[in-house]
Protein backbone atom coordinates (compact mmCIF):
# COMPACT_ATOMS: atom_id res chain seq x y z
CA UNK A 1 -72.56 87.35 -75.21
CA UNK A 2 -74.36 90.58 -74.20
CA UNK A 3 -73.22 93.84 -74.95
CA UNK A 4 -74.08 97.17 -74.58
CA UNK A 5 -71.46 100.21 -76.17
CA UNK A 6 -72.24 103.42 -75.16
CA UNK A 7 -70.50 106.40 -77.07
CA UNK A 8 -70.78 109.82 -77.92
CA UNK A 9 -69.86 111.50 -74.45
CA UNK A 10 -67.18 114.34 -73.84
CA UNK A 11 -67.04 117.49 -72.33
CA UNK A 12 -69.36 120.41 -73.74
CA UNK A 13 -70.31 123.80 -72.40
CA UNK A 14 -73.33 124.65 -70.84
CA UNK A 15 -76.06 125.27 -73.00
CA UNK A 16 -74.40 122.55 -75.70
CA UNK A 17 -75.79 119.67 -77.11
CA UNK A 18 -74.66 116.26 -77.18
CA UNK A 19 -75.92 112.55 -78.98
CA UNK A 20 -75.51 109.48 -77.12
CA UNK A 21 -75.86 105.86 -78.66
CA UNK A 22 -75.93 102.62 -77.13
CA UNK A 23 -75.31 100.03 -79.66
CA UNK A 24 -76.78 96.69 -78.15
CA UNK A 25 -76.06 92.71 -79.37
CA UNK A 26 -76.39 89.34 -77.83
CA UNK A 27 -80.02 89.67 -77.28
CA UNK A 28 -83.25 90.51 -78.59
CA UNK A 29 -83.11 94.07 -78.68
CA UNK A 30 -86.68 94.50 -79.28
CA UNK A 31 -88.40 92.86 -76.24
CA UNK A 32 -86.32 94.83 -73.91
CA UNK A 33 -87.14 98.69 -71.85
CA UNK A 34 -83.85 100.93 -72.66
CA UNK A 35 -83.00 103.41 -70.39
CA UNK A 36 -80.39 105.65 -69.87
CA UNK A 37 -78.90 106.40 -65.89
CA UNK A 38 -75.73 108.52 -64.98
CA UNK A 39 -74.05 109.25 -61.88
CA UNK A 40 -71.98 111.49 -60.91
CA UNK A 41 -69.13 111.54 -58.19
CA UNK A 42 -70.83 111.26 -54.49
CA UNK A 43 -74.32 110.89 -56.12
CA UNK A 44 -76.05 107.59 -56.16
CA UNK A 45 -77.10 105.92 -60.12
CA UNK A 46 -80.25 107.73 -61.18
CA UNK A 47 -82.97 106.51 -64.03
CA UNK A 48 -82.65 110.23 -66.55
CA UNK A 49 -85.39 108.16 -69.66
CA UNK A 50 -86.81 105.40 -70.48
CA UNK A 51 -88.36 103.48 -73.24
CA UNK A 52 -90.72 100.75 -73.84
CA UNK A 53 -89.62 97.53 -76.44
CA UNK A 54 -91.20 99.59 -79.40
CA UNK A 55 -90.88 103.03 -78.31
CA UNK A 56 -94.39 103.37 -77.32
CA UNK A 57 -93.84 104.91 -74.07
CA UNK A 58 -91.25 107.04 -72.55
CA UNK A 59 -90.74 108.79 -69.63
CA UNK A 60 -88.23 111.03 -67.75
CA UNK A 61 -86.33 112.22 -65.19
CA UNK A 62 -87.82 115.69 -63.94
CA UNK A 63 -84.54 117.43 -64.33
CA UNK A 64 -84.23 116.91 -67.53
CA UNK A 65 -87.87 116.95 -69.21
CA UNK A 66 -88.17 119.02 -71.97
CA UNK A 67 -84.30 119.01 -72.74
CA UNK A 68 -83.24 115.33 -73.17
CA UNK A 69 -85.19 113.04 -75.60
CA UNK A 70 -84.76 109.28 -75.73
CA UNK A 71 -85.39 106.97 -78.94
CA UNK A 72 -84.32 103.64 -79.91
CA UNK A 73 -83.69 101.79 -84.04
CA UNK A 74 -84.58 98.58 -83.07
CA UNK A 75 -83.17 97.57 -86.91
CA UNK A 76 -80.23 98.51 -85.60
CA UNK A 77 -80.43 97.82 -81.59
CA UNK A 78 -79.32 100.96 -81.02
CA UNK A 79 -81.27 103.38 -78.31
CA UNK A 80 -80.13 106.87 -78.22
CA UNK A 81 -80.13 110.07 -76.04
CA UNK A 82 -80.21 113.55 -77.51
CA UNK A 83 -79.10 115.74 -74.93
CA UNK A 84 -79.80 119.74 -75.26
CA UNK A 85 -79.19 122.51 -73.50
CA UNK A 86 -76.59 121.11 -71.03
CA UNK A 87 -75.91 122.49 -67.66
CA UNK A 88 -73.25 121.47 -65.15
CA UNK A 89 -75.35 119.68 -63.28
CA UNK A 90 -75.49 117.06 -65.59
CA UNK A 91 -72.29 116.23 -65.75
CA UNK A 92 -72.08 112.67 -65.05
CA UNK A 93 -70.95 108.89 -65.80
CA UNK A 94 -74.01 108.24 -68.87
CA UNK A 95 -75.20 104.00 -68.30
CA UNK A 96 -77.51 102.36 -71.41
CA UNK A 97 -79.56 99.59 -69.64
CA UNK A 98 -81.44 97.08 -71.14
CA UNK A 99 -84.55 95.14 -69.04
CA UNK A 100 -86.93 92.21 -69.62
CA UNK A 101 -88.39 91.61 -66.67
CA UNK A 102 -85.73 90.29 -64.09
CA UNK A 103 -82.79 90.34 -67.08
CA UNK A 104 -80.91 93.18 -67.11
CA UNK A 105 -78.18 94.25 -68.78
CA UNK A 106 -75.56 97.83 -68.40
CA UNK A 107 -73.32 99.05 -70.40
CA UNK A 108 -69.60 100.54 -69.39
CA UNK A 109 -70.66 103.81 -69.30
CA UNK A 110 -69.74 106.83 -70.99
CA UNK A 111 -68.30 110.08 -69.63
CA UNK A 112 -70.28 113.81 -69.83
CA UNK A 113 -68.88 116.79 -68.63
CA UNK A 114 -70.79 120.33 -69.02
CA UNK A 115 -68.28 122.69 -68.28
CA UNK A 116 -66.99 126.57 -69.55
């Protein structure tokens, strides 16, 4: 069965930091691009980073370059997003996704708020 847990969302003021994780199982972690999406409320599901199967690659949203870096343990099929410098714009519903080709997998999301 596949799985992907997201955690480490909450609500933060701007300027904050915060950690997510996305623990995966049920599949091989490895062969698979991670990425992380949000959306918020009245905003359609937008890619914020990516990463290739062995973290060769990455790439990111423009809005958040230079302040959000992805990275993925695939020991311990986990991918992560480190999240600096917050603003209320990203405030947001945080989705891991995991894709092989035409698999693909989401998690249940996790909930950021950047807010004083």
């Amino acid at each position: 069965q596949v799985q992907l847990v997201e955690s480490g969302g909450g609500l933060v003021q701007p300027g904050g930091s915060l950690r997510l994780s996305c623990a995966a199982s049920g599949f091989t972690f490895s062969r698979y691009t991670m990425s992380w999406y949000r959306q918020a409320p009245g905003k359609e599901r937008e890619l914020v980073a990516a990463i290739t199967s062995y973290g060769g690659s990455t790439n990111y949203a423009d809005s958040v370059k230079g302040r959000f870096t992805i990275s993925r343990d695939n020991a311990k099929n986990t991918v992560y997003l480190q999240m600096n410098s917050l603003k209320p714009e990203d405030t947001a519903v945080y989705y891991c996704n995991a894709k092989n080709g035409l698999l693909r997998h989401w998690g249940q999301g996790t909930q950021v708020t950047v807010s004083s």
